[in-house]
C-alpha atoms as a PDB file:
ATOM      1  CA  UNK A   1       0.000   0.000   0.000  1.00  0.00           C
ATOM      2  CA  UNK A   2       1.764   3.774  -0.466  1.00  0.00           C
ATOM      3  CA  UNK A   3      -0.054   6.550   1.366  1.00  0.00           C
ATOM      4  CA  UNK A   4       0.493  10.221   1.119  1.00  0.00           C
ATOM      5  CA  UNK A   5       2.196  11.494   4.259  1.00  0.00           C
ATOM      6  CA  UNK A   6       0.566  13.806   6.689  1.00  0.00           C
ATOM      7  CA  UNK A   7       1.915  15.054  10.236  1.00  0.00           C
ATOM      8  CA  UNK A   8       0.571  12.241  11.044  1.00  0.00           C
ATOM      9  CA  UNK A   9       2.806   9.570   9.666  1.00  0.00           C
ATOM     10  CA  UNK A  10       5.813  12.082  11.304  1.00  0.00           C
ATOM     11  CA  UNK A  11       6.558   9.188  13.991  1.00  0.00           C
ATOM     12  CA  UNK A  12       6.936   6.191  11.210  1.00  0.00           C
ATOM     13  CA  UNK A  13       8.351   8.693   8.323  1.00  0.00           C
ATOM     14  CA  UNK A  14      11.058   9.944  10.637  1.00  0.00           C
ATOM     15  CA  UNK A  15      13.315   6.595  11.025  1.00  0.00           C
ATOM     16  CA  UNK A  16      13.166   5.755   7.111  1.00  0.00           C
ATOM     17  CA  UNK A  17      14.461   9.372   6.262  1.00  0.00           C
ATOM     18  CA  UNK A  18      16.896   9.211   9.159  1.00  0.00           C
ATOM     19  CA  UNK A  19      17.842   5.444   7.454  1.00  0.00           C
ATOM     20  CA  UNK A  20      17.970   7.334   4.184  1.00  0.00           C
ATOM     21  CA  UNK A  21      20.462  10.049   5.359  1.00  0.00           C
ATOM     22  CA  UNK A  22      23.028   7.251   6.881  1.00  0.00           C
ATOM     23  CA  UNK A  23      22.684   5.420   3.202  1.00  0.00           C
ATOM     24  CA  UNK A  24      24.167   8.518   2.497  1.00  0.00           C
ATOM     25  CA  UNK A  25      26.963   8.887   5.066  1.00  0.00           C
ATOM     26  CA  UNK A  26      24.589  10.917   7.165  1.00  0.00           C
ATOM     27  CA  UNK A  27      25.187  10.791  11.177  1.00  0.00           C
ATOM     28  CA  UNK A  28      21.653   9.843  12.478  1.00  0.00           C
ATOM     29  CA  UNK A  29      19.527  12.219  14.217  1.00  0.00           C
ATOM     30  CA  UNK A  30      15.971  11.019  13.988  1.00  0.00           C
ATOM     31  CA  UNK A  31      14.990  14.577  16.016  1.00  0.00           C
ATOM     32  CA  UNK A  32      16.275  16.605  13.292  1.00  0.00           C
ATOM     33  CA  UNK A  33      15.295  14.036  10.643  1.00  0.00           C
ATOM     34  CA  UNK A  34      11.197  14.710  12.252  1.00  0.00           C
ATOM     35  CA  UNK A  35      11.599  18.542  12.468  1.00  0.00           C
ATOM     36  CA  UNK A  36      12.797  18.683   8.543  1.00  0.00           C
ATOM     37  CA  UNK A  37      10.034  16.397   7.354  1.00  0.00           C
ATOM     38  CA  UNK A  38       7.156  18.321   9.919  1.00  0.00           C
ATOM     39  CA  UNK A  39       8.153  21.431   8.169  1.00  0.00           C
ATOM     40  CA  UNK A  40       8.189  20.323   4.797  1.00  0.00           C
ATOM     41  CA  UNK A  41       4.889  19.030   5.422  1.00  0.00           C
ATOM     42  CA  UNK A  42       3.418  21.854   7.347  1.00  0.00           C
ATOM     43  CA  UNK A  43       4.590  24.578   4.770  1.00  0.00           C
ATOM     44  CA  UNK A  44       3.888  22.319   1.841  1.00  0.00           C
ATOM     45  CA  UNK A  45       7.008  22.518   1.031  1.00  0.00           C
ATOM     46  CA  UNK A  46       7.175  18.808  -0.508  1.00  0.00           C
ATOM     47  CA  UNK A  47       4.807  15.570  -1.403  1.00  0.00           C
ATOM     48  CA  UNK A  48       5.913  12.143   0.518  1.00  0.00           C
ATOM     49  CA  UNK A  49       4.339   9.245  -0.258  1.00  0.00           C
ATOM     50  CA  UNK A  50       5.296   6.114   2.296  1.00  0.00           C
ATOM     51  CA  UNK A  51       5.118   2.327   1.042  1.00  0.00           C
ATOM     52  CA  UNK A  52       3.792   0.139   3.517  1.00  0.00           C
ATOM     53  CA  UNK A  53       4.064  -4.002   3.247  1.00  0.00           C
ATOM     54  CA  UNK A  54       1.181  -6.463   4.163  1.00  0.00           C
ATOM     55  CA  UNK A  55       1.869  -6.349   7.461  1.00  0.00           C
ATOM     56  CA  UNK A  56       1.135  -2.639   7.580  1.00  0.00           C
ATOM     57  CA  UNK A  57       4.815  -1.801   8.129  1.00  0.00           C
ATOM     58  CA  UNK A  58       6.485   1.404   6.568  1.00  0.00           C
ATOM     59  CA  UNK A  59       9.432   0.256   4.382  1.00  0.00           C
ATOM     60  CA  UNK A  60      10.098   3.236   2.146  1.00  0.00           C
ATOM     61  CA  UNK A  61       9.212   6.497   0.335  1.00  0.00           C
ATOM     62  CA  UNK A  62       9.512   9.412  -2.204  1.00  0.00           C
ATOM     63  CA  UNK A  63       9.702  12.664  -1.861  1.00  0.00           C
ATOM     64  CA  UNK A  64       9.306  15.166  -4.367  1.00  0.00           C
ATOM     65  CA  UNK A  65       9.951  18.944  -4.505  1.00  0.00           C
ATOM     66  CA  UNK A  66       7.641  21.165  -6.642  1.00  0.00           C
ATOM     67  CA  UNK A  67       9.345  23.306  -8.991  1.00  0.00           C
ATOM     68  CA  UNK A  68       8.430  25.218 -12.363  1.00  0.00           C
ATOM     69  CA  UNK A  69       9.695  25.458 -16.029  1.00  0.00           C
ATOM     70  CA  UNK A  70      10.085  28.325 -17.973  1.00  0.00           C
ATOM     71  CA  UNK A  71      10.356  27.648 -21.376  1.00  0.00           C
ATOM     72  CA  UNK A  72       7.489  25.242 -21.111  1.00  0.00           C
ATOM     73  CA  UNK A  73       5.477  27.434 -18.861  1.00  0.00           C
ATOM     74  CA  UNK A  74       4.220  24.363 -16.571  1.00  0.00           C
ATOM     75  CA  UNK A  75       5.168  22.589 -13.230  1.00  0.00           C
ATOM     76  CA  UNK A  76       7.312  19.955 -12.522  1.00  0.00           C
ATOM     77  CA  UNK A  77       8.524  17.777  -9.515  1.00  0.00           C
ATOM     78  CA  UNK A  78      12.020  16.680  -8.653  1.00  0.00           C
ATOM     79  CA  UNK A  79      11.689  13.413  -7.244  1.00  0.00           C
ATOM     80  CA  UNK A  80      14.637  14.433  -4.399  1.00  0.00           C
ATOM     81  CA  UNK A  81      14.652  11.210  -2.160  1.00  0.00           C
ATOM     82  CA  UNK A  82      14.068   7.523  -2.641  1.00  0.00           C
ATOM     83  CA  UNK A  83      14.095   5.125  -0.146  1.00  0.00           C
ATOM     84  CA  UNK A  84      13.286   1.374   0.892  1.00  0.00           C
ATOM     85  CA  UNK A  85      14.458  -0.675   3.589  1.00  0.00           C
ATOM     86  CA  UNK A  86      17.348  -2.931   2.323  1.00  0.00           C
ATOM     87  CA  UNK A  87      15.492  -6.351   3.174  1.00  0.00           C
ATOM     88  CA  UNK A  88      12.303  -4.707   1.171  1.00  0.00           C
ATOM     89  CA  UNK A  89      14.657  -3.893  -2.212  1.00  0.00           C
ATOM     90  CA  UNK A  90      13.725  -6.038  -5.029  1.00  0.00           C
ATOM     91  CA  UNK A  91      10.171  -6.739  -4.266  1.00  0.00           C
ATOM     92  CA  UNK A  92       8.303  -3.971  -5.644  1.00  0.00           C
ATOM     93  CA  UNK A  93       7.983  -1.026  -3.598  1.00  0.00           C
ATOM     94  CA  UNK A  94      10.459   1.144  -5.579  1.00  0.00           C
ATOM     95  CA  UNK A  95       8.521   0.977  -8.563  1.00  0.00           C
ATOM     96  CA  UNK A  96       5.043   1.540  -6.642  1.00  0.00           C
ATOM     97  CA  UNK A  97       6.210   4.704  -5.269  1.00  0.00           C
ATOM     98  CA  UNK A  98       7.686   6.065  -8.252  1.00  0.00           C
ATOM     99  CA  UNK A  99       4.147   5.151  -9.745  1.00  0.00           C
ATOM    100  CA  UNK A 100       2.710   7.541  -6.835  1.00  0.00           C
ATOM    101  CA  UNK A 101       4.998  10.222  -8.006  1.00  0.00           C
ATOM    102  CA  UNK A 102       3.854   9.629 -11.902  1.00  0.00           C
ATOM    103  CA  UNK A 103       0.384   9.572 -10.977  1.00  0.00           C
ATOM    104  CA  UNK A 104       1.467  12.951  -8.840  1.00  0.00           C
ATOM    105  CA  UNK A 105       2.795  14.859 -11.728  1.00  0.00           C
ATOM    106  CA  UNK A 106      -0.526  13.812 -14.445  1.00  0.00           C
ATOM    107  CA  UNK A 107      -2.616  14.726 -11.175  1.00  0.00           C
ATOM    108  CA  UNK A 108      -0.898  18.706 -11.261  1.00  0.00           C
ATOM    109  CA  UNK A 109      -0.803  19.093 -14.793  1.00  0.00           C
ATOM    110  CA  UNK A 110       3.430  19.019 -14.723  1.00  0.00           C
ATOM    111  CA  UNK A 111       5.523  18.530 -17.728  1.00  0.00           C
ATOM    112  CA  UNK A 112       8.186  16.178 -16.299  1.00  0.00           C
ATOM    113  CA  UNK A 113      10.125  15.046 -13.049  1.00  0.00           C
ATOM    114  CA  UNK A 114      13.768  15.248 -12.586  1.00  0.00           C
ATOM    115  CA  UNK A 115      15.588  13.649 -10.469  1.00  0.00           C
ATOM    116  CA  UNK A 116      20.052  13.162  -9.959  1.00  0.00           C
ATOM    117  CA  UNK A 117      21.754   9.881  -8.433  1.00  0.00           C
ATOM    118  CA  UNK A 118      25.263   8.826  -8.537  1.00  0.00           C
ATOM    119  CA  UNK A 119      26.770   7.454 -11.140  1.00  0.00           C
ATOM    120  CA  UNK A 120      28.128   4.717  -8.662  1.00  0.00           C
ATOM    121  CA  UNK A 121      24.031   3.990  -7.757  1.00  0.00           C
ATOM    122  CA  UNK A 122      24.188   1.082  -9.401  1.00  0.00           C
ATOM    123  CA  UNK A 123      20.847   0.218  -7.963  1.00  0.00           C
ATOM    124  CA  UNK A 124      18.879   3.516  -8.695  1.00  0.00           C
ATOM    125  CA  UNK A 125      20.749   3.546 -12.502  1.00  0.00           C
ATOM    126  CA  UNK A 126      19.051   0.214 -13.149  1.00  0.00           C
ATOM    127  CA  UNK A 127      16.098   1.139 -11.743  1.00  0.00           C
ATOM    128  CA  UNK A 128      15.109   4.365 -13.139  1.00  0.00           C
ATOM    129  CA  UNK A 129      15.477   3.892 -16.843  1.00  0.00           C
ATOM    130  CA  UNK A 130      13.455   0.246 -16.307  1.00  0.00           C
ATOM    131  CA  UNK A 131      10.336   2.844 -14.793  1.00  0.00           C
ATOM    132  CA  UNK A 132      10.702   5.229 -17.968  1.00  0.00           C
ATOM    133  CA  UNK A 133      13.160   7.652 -16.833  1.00  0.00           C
ATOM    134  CA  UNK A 134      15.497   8.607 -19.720  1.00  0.00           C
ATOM    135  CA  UNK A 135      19.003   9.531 -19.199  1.00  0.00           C
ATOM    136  CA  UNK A 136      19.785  13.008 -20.419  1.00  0.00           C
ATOM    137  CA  UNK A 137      23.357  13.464 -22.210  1.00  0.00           C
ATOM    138  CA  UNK A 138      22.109  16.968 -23.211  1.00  0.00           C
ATOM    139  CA  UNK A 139      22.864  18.945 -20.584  1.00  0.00           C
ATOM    140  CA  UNK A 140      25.825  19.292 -17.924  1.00  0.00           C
ATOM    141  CA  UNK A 141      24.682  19.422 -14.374  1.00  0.00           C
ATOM    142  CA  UNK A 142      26.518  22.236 -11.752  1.00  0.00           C
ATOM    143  CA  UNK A 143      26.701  22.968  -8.142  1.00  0.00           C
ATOM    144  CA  UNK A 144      27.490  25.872  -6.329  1.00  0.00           C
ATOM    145  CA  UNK A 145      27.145  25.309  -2.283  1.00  0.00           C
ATOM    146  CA  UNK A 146      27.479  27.491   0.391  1.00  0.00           C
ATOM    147  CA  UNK A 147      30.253  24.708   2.035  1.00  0.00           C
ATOM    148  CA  UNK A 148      28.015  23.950   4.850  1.00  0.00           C
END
């Protein structure tokens, strides 16, 4: 089943994005982790959908950032953050919740979603073209941070 976060879900949203961070080399801080994802929420800031298994257990999620094109004068999302549960990979849920986020974008009228990985995600670089996403070679992708 994938559900739409609310404040709600903050208690059972909060250790997957926490999870999510430390795939990343994140130190864990589920505190932080909740007061990110209640305002993102609150301000609606972002769309999280959370994919729950048969026994009604949360074992991953999406969340996308609204954002809006110029040139084609229309929304679209950036699918930011994708997540499941290592012992949950492989069985589904991936594809279900980027279904949620397709079914997102026809539902506000947006032209596309975007999203980045690593070139050394060998999982999410298998996974994304297999759900549609095309790899774009036309374009070169820059950063500018503030180094914190």
């Amino acid at each position: 089943m994938i559900k739409q976060a609310t404040i709600k879900e903050l208690k059972t949203l909060a250790p997957l994005f926490d999870a999510y961070r430390q795939f990343y080399n994140k130190v864990s801080d589920i505190k932080s982790a909740e007061e990110f994802l209640e305002a993102r929420i609150s301000n609606q800031e972002s769309v999280i959908f959370i994919a729950y298994n048969s026994d009604n257990n949360a074992v991953g999620f999406v969340q996308l950032y609204p954002s809006f094109s110029s040139t084609r004068l229309k929304r679209f999302w950036i699918l930011n953050d994708l997540f499941v549960y290592s012992e949950f990979r492989g069985q589904g849920f991936s594809k279900k919740l980027i279904d949620s986020a397709k079914d997102l974008c026809r539902n506000t009228d947006a032209c596309a979603m975007l999203l980045e990985t690593s070139v050394t995600n060998d999982i999410g670089n298998s996974l994304y073209p297999g759900a549609g996403f095309q790899l774009r070679d036309d374009a070169n992708f820059y950063e500018w941070t503030t180094n914190t």
